[in-house]
N, C-alpha and C. Protein backbone atom coordinates (compact mmCIF):
# COMPACT_ATOMS: atom_id res chain seq x y z
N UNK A 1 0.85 -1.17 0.00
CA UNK A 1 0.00 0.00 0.00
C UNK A 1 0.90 1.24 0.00
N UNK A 2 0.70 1.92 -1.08
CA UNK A 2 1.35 3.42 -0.92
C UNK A 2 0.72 4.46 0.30
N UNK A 3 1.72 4.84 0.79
CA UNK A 3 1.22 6.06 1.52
C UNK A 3 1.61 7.32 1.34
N UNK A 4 0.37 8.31 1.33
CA UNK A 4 0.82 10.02 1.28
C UNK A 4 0.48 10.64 1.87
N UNK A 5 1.62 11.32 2.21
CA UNK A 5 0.92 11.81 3.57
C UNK A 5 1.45 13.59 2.78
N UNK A 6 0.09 14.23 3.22
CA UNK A 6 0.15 15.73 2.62
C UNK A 6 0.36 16.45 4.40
N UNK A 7 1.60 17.36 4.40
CA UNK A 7 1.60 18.28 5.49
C UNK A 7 0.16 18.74 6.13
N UNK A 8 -0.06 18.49 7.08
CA UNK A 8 -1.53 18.59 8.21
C UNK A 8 -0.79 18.89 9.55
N UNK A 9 -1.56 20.14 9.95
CA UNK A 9 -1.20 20.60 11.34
C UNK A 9 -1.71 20.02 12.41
N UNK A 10 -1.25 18.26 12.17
CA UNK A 10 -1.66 18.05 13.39
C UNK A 10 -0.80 17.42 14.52
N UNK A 11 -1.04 17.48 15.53
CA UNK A 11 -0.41 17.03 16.93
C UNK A 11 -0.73 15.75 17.41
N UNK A 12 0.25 15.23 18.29
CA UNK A 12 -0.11 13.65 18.72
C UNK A 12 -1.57 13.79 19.20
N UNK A 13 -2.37 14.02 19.69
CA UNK A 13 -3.67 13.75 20.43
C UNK A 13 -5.00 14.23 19.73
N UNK A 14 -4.75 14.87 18.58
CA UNK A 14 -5.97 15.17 17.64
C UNK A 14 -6.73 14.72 17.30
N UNK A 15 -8.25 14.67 17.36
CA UNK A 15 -9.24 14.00 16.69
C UNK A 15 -8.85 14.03 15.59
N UNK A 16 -8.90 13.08 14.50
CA UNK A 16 -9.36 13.18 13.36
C UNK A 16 -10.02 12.04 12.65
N UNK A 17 -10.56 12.91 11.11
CA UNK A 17 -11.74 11.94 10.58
C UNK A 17 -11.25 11.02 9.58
N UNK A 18 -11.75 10.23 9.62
CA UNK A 18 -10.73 9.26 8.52
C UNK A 18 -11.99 8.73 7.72
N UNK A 19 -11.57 8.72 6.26
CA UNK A 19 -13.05 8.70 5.11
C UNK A 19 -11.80 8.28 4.10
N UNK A 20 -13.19 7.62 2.94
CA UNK A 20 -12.58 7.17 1.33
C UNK A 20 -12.52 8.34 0.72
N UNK A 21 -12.02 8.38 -0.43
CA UNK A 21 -11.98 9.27 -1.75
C UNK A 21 -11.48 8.69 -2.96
N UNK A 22 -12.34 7.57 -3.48
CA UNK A 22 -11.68 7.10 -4.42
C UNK A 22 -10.83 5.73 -3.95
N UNK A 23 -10.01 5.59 -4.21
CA UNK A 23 -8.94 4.79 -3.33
C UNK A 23 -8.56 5.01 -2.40
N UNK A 24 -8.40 6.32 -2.15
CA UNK A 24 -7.21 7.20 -1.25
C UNK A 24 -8.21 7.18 0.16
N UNK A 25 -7.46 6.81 1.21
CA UNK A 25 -7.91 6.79 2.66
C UNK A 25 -7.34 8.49 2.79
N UNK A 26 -8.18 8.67 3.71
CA UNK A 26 -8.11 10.40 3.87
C UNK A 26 -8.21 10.70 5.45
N UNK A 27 -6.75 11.14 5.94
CA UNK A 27 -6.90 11.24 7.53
C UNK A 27 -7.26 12.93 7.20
N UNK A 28 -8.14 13.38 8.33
CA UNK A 28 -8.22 15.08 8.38
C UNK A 28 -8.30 15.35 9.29
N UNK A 29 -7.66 16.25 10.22
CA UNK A 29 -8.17 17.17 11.56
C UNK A 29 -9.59 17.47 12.13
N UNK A 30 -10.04 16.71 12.76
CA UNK A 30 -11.27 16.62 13.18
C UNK A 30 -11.86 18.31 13.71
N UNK A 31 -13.16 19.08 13.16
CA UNK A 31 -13.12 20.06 13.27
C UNK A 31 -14.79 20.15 13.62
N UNK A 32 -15.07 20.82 15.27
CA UNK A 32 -16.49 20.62 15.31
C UNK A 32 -17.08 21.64 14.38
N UNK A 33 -18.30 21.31 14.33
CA UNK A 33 -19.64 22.22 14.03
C UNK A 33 -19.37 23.37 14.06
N UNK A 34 -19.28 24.55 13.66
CA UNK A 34 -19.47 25.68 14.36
C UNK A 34 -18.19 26.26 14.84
N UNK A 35 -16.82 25.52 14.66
CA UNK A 35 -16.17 26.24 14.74
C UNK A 35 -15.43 26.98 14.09
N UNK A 36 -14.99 28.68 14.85
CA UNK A 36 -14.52 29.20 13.76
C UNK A 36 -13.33 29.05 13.37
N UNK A 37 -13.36 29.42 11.66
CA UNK A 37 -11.36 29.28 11.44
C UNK A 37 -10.51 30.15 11.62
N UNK A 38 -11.17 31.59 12.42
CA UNK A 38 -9.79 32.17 12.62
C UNK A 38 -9.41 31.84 13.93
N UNK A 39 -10.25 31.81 15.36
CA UNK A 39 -10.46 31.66 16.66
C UNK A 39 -10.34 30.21 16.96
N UNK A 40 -10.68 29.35 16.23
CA UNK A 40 -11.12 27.90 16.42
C UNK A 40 -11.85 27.95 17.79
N UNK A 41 -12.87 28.95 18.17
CA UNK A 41 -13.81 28.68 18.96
C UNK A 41 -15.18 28.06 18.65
N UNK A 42 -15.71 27.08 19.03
CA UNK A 42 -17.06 26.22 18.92
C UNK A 42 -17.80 27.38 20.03
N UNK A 43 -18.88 27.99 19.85
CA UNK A 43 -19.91 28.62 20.12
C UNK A 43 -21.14 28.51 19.23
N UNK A 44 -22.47 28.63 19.73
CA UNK A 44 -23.54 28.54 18.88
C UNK A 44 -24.15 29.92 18.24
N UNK A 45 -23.37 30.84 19.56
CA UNK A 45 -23.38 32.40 18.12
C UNK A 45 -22.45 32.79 17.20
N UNK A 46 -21.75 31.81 16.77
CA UNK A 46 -20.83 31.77 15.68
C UNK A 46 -21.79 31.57 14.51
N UNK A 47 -21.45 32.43 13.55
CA UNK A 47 -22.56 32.28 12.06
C UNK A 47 -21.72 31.79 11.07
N UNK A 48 -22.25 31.75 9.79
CA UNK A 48 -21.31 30.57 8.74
C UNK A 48 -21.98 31.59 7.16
N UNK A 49 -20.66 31.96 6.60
CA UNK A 49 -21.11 32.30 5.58
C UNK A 49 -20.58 31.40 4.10
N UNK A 50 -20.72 32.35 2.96
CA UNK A 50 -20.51 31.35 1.86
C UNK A 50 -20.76 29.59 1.92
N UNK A 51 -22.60 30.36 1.86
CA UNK A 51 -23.22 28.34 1.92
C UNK A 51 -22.07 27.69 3.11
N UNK A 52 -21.99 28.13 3.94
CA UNK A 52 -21.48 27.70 5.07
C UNK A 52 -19.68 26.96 5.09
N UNK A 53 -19.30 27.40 4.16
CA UNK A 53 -17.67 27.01 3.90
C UNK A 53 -16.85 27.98 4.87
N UNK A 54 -17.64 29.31 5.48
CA UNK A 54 -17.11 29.77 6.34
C UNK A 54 -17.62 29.90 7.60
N UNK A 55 -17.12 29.92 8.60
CA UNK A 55 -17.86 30.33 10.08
C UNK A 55 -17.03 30.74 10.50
N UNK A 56 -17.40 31.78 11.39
CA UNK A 56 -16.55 33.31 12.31
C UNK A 56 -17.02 32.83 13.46
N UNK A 57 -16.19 33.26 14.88
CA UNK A 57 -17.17 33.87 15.96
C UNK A 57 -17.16 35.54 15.62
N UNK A 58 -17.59 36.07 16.18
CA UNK A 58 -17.55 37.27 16.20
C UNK A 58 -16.22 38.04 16.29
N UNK A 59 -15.18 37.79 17.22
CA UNK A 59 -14.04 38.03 17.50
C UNK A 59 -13.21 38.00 16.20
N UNK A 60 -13.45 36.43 15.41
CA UNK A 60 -12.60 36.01 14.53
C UNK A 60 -13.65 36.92 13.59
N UNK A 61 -14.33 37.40 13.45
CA UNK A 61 -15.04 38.00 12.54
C UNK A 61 -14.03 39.18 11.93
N UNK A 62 -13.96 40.07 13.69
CA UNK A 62 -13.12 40.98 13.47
C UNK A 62 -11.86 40.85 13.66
N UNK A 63 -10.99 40.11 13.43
CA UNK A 63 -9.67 40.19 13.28
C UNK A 63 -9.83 40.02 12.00
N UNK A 64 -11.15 39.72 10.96
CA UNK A 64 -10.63 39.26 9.79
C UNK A 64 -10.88 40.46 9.13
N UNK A 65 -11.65 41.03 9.62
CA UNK A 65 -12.12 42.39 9.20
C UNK A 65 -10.88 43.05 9.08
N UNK A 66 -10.38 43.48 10.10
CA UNK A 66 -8.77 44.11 10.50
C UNK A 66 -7.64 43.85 9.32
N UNK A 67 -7.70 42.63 8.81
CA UNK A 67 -6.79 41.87 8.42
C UNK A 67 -7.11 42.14 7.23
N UNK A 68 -8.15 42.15 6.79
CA UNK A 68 -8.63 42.22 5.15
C UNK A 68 -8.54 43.76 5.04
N UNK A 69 -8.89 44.73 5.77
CA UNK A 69 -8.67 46.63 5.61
C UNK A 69 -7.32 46.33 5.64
N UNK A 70 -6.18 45.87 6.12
CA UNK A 70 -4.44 46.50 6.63
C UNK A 70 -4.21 46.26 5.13
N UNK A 71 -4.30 44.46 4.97
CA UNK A 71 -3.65 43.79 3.53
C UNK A 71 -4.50 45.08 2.33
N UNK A 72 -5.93 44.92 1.84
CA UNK A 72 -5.98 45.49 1.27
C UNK A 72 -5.80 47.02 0.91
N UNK A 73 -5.31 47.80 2.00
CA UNK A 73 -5.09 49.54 1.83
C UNK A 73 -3.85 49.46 1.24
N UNK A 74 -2.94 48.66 1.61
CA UNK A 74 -1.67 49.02 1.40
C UNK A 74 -1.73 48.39 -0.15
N UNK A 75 -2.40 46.76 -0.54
CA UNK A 75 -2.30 46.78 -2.25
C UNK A 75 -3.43 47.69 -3.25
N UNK A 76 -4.38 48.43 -2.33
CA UNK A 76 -5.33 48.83 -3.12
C UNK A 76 -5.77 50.48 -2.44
N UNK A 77 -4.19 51.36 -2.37
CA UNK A 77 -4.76 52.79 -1.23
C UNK A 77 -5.51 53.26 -2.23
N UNK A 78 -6.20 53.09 -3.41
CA UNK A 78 -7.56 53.97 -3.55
C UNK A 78 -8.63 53.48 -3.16
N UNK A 79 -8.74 52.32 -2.41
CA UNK A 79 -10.28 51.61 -1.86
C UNK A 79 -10.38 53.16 -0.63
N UNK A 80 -9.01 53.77 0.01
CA UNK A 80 -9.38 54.65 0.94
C UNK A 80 -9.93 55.63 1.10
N UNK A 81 -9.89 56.05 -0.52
CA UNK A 81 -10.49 57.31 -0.63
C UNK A 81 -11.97 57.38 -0.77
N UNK A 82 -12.17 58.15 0.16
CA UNK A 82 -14.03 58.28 0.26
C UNK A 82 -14.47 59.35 -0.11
């Protein structure tokens, strides 16, 4: 049996999910419901956008907010002008 293993941030004690794809056995980082990807906090007032490929808590909402104004002013300083 070949094995491939693709770089995954994971640590000795991690849940993860293990599923088919074809041939290929597929280990992944087990990731609850609801949690977000910038915070990796599980809360139920965490919301999920883009058909749900994303979920924030609020916090991670705004750091992304933060993060998306810094990156984009500096490649795009006419978005600043109002």
């Amino acid at each position: 049996m070949k094995i491939k293993l693709k770089k995954q941030q994971l640590k000795i004690y991690d849940p993860v999910e293990i599923f088919v794809d074809g041939e290929k056995i597929v280990l992944q980082k087990y990731k609850a419901a609801q949690e977000c990807v910038v915070t990796g906090e599980v809360a139920p007032e965490n919301f999920s956008l883009l058909d749900g490929k994303l979920v924030l808590s609020l916090e991670g909402a705004e750091r992304l907010m933060k993060e998306l104004e810094d990156s984009l002013s500096v490649k795009y300083p006419f978005l600043n002008e109002k």
